[in-house]
PDB file of N, CA and C in Angstrom:
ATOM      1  N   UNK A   1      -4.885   8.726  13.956  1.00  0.00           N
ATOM      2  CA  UNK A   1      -4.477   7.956  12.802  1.00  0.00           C
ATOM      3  C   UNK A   1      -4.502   6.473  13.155  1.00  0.00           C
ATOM      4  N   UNK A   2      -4.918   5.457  12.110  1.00  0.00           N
ATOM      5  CA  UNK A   2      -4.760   3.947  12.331  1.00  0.00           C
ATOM      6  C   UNK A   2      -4.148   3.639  11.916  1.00  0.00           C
ATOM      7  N   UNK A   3      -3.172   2.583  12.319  1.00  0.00           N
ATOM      8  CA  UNK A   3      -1.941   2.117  12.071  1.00  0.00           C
ATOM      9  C   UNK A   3      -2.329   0.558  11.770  1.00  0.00           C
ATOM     10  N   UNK A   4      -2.027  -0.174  10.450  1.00  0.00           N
ATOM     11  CA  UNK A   4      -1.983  -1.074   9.997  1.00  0.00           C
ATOM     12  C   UNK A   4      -0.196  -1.531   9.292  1.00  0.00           C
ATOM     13  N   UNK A   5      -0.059  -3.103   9.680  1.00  0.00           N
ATOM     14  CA  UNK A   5       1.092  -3.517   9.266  1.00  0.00           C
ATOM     15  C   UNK A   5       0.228  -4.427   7.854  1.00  0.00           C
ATOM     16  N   UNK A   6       1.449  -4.572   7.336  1.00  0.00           N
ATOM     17  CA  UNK A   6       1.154  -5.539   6.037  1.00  0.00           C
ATOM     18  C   UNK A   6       2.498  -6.535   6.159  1.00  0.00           C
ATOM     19  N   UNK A   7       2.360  -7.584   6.392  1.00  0.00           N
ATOM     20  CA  UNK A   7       3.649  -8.406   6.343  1.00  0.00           C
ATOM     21  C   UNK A   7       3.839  -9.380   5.378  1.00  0.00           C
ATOM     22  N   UNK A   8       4.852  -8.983   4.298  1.00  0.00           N
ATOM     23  CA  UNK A   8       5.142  -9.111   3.133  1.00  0.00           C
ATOM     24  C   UNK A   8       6.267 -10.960   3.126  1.00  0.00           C
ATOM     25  N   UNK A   9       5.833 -11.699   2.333  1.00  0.00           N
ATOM     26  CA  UNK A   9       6.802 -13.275   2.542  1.00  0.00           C
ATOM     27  C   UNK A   9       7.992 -12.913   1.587  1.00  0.00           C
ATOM     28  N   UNK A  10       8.689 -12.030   1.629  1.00  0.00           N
ATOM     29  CA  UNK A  10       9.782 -11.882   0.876  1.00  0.00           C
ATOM     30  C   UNK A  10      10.235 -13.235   0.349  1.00  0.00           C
ATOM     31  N   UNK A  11      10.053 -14.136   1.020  1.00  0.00           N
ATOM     32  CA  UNK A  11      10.642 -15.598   0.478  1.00  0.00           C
ATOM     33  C   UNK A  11      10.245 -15.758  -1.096  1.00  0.00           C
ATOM     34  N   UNK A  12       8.890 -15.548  -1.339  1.00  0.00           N
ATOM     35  CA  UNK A  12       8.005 -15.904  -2.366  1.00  0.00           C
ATOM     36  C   UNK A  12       7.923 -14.355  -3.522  1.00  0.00           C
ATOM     37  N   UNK A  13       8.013 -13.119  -2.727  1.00  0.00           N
ATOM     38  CA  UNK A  13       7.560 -11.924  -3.218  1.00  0.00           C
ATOM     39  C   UNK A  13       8.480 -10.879  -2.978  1.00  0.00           C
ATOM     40  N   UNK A  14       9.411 -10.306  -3.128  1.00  0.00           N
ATOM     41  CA  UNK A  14       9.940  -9.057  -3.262  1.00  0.00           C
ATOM     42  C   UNK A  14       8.901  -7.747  -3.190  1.00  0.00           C
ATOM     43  N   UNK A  15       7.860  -7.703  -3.550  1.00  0.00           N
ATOM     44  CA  UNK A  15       7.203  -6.170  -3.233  1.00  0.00           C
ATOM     45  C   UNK A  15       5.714  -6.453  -3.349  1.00  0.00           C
ATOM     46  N   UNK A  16       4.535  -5.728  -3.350  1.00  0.00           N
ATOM     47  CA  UNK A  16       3.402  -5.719  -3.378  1.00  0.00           C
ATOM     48  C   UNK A  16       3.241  -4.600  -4.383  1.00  0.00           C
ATOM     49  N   UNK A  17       2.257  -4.181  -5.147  1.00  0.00           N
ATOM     50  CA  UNK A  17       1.973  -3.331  -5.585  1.00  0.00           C
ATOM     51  C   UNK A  17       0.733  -2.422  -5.055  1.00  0.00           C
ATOM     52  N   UNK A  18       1.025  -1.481  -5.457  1.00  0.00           N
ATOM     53  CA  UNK A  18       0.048  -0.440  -4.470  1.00  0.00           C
ATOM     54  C   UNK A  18      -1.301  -0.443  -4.723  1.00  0.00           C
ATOM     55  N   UNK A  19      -1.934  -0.590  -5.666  1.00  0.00           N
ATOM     56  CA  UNK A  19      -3.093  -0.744  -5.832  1.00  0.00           C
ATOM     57  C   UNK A  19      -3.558  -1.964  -5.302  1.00  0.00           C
ATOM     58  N   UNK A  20      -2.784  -3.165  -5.371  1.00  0.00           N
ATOM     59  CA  UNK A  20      -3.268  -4.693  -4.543  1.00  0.00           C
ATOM     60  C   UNK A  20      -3.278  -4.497  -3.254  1.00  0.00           C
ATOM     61  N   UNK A  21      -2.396  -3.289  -2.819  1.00  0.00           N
ATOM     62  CA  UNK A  21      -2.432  -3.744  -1.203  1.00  0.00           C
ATOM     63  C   UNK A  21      -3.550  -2.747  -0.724  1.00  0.00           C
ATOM     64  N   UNK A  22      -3.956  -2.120  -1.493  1.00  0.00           N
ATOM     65  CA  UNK A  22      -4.991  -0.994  -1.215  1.00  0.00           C
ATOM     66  C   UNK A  22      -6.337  -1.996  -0.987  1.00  0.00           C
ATOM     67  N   UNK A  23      -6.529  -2.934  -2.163  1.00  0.00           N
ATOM     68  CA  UNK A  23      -7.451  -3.533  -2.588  1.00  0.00           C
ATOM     69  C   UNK A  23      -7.345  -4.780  -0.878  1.00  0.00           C
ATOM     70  N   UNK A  24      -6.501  -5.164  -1.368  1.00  0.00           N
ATOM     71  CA  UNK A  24      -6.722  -6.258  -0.232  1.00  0.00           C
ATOM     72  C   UNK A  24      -7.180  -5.894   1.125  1.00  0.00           C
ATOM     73  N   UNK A  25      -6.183  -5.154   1.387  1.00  0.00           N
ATOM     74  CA  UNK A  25      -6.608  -4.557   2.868  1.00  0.00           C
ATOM     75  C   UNK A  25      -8.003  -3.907   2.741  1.00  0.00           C
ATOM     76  N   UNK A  26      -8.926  -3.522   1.782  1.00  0.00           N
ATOM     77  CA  UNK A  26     -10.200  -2.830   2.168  1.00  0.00           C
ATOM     78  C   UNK A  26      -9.933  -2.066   2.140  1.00  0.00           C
ATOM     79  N   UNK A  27      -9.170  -0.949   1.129  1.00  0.00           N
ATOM     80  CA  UNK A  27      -9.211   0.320   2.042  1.00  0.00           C
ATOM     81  C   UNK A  27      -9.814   1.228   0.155  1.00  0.00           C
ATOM     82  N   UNK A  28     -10.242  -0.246  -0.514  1.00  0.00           N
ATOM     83  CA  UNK A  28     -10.999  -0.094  -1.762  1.00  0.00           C
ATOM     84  C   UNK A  28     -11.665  -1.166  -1.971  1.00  0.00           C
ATOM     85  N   UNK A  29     -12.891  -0.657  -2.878  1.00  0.00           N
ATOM     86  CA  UNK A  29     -13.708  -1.993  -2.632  1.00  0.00           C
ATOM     87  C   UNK A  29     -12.967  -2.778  -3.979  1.00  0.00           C
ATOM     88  N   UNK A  30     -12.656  -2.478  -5.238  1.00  0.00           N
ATOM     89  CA  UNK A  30     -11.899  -3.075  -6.403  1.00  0.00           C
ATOM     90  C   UNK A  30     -10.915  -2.605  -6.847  1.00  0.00           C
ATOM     91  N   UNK A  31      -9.584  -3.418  -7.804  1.00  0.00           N
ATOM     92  CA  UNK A  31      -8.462  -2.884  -8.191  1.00  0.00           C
ATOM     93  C   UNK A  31      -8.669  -1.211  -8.354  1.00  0.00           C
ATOM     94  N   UNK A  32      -9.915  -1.825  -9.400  1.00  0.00           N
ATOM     95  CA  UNK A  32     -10.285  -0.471  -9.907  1.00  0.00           C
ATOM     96  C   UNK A  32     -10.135   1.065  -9.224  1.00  0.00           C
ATOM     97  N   UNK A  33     -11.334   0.744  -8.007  1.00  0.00           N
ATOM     98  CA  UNK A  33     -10.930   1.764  -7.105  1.00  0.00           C
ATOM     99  C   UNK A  33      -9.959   1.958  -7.078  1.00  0.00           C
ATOM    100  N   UNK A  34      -9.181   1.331  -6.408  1.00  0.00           N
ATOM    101  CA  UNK A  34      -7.767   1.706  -6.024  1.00  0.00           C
ATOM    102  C   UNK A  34      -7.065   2.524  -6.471  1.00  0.00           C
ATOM    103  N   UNK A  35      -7.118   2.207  -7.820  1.00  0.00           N
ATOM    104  CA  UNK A  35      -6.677   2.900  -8.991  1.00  0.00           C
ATOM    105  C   UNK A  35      -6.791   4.150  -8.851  1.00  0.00           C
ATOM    106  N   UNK A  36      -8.283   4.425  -9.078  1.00  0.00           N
ATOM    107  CA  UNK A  36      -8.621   6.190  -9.066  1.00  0.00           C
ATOM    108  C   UNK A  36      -8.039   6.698  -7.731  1.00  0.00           C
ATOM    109  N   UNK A  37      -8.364   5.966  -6.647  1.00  0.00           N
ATOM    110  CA  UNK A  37      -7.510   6.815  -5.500  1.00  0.00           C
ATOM    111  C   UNK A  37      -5.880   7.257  -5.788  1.00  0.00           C
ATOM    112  N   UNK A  38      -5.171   6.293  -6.244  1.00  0.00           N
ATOM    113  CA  UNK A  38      -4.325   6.654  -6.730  1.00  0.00           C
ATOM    114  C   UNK A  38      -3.794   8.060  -7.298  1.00  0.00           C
ATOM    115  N   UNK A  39      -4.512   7.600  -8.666  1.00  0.00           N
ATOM    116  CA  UNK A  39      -4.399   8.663  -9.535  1.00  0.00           C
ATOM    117  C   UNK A  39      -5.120  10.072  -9.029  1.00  0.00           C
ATOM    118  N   UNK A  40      -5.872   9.958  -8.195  1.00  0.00           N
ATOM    119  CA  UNK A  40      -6.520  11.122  -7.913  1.00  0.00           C
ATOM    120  C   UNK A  40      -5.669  12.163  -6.847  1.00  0.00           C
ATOM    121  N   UNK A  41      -4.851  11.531  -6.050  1.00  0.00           N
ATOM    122  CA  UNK A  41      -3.206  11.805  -5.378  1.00  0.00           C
ATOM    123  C   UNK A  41      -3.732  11.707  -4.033  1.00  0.00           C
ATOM    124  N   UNK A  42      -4.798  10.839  -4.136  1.00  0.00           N
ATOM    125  CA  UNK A  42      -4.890  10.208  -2.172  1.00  0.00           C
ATOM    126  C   UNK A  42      -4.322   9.783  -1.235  1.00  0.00           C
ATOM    127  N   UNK A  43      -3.159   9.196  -2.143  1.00  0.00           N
ATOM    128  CA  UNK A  43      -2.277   8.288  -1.245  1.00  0.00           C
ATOM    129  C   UNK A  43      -0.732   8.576  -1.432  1.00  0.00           C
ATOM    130  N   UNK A  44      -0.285   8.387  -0.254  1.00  0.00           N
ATOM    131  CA  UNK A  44       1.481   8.949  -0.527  1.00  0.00           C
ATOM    132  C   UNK A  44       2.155   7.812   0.435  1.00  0.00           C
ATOM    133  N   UNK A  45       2.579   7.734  -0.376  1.00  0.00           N
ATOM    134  CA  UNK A  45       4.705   6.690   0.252  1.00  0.00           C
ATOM    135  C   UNK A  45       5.151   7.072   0.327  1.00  0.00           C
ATOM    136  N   UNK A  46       5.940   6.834   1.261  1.00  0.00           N
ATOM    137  CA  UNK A  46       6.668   7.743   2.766  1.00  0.00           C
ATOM    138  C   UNK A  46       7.008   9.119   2.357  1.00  0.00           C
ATOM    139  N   UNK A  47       5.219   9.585   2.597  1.00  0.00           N
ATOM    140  CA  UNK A  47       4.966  11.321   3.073  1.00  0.00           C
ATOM    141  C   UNK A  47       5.245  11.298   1.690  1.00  0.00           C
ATOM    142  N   UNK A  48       5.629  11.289   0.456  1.00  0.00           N
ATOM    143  CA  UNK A  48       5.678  11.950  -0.622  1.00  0.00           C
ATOM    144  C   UNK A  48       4.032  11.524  -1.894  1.00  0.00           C
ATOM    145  N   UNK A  49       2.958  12.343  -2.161  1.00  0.00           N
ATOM    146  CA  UNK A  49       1.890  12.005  -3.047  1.00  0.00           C
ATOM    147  C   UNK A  49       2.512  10.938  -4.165  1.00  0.00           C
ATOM    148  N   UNK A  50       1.929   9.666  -4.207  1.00  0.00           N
ATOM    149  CA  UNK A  50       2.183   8.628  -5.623  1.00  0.00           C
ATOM    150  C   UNK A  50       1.093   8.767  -6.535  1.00  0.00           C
ATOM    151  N   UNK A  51       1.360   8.373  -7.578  1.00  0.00           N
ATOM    152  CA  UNK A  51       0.412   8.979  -8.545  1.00  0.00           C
ATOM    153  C   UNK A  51       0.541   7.604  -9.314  1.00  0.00           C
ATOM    154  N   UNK A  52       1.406   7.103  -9.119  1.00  0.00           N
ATOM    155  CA  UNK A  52       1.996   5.412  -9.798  1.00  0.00           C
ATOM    156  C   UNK A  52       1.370   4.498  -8.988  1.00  0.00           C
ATOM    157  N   UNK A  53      -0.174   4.329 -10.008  1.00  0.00           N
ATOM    158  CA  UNK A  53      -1.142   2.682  -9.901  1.00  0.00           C
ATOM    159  C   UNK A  53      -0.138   1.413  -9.385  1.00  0.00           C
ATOM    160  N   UNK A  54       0.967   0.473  -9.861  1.00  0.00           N
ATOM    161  CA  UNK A  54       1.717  -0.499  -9.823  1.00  0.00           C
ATOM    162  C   UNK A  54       2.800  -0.138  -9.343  1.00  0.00           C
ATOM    163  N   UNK A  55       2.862   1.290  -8.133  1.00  0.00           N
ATOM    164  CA  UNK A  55       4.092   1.284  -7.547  1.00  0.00           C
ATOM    165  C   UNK A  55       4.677   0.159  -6.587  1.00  0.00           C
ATOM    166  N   UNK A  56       5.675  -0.514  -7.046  1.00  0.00           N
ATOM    167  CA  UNK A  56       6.153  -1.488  -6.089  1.00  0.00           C
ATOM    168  C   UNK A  56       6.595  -1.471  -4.748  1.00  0.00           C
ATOM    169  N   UNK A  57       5.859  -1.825  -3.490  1.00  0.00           N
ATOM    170  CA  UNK A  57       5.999  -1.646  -2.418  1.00  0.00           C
ATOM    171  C   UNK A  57       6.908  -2.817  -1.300  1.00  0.00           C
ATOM    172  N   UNK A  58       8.044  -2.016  -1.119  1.00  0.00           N
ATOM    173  CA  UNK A  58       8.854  -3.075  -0.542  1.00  0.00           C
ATOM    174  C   UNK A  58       8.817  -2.968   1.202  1.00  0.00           C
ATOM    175  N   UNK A  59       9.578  -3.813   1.828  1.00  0.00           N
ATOM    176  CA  UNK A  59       9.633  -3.941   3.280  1.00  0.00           C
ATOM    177  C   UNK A  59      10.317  -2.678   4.116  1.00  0.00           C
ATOM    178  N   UNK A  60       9.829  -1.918   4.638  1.00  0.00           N
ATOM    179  CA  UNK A  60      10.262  -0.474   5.165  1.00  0.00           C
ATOM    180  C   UNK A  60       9.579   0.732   5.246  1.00  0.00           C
ATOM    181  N   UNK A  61       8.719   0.458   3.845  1.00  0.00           N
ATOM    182  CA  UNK A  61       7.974   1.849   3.185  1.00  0.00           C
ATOM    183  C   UNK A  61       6.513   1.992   3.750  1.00  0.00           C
ATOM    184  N   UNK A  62       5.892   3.048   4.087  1.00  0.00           N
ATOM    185  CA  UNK A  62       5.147   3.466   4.457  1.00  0.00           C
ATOM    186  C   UNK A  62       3.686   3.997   3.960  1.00  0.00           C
ATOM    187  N   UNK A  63       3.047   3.627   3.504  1.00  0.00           N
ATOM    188  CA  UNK A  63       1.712   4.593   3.067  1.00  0.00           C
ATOM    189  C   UNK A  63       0.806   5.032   3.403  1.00  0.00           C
ATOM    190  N   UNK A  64       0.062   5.817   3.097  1.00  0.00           N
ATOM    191  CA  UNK A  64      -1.109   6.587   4.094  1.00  0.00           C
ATOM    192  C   UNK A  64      -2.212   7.052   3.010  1.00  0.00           C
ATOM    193  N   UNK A  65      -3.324   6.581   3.717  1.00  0.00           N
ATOM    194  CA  UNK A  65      -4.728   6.766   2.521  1.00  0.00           C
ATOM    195  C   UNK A  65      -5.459   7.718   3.707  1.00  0.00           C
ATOM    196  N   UNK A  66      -6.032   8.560   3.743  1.00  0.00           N
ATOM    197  CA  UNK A  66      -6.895   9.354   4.558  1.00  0.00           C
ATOM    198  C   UNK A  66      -6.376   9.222   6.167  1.00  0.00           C
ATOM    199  N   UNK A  67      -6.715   8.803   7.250  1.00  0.00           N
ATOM    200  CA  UNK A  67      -6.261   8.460   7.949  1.00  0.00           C
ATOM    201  C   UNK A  67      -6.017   7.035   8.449  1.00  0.00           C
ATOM    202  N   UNK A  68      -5.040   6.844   7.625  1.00  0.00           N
ATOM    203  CA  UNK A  68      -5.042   5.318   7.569  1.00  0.00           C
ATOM    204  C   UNK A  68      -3.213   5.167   6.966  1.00  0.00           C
ATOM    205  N   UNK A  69      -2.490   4.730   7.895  1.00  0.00           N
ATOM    206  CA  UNK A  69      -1.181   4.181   7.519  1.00  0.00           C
ATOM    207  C   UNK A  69      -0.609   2.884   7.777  1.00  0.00           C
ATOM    208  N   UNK A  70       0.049   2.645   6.546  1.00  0.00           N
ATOM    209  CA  UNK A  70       0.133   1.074   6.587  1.00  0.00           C
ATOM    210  C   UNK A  70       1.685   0.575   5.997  1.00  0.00           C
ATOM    211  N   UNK A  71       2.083   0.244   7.494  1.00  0.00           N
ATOM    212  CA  UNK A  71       3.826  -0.414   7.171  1.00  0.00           C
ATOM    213  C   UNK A  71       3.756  -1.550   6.578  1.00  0.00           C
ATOM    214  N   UNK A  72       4.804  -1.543   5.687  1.00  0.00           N
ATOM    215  CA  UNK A  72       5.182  -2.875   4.445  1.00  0.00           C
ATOM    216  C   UNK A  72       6.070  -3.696   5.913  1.00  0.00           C
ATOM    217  N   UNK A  73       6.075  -4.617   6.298  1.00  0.00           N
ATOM    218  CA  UNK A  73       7.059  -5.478   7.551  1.00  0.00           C
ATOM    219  C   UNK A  73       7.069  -7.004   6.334  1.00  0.00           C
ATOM    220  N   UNK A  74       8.586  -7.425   7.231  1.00  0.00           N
ATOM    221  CA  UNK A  74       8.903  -8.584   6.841  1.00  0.00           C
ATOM    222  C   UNK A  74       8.006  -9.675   7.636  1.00  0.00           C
ATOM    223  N   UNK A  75       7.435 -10.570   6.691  1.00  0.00           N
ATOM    224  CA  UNK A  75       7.071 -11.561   7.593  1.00  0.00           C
ATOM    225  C   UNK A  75       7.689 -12.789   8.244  1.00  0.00           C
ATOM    226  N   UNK A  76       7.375 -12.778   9.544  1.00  0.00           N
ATOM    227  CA  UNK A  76       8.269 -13.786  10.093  1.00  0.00           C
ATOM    228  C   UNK A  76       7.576 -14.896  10.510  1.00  0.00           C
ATOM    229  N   UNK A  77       8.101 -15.902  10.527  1.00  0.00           N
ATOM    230  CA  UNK A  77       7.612 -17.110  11.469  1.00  0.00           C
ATOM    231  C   UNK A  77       6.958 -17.585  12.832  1.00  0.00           C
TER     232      UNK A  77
END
């Protein structure tokens, strides 16, 4: 499994949404994608299948697309 962090500026942002962080990180080529992975039940936060496109992803939580998991971390200085 690959392990990716995402470090979130809580200063500015309280959460990410799941389809953006899918998108950003590459792990889709457009929102769009993202989307269908989504909905198609590819991806789960922490270990449970999401099915929710704009699930809000805060500092702690965990997700996993194929073999690919990616911690929400606070960003620090």
């Amino acid at each position: 499994m690959n392990r990716h962090t995402f470090p979130l500026d809580q200063a500015t942002h309280d959460f990410i949404e799941l389809h953006n962080l899918l998108k950003l990180l590459g792990f889709a080529p457009s929102g769009g994608a993202a989307k269908a992975m989504v909905a198609e039940g590819l991806v789960t936060v922490d270990g449970e299948v999401e099915i929710r496109k704009t699930r809000k992803l805060r500092v702690g939580q965990v997700v996993r697309v194929a073999d690919e998991e990616i911690s929400i971390v606070e960003l620090t200085a």
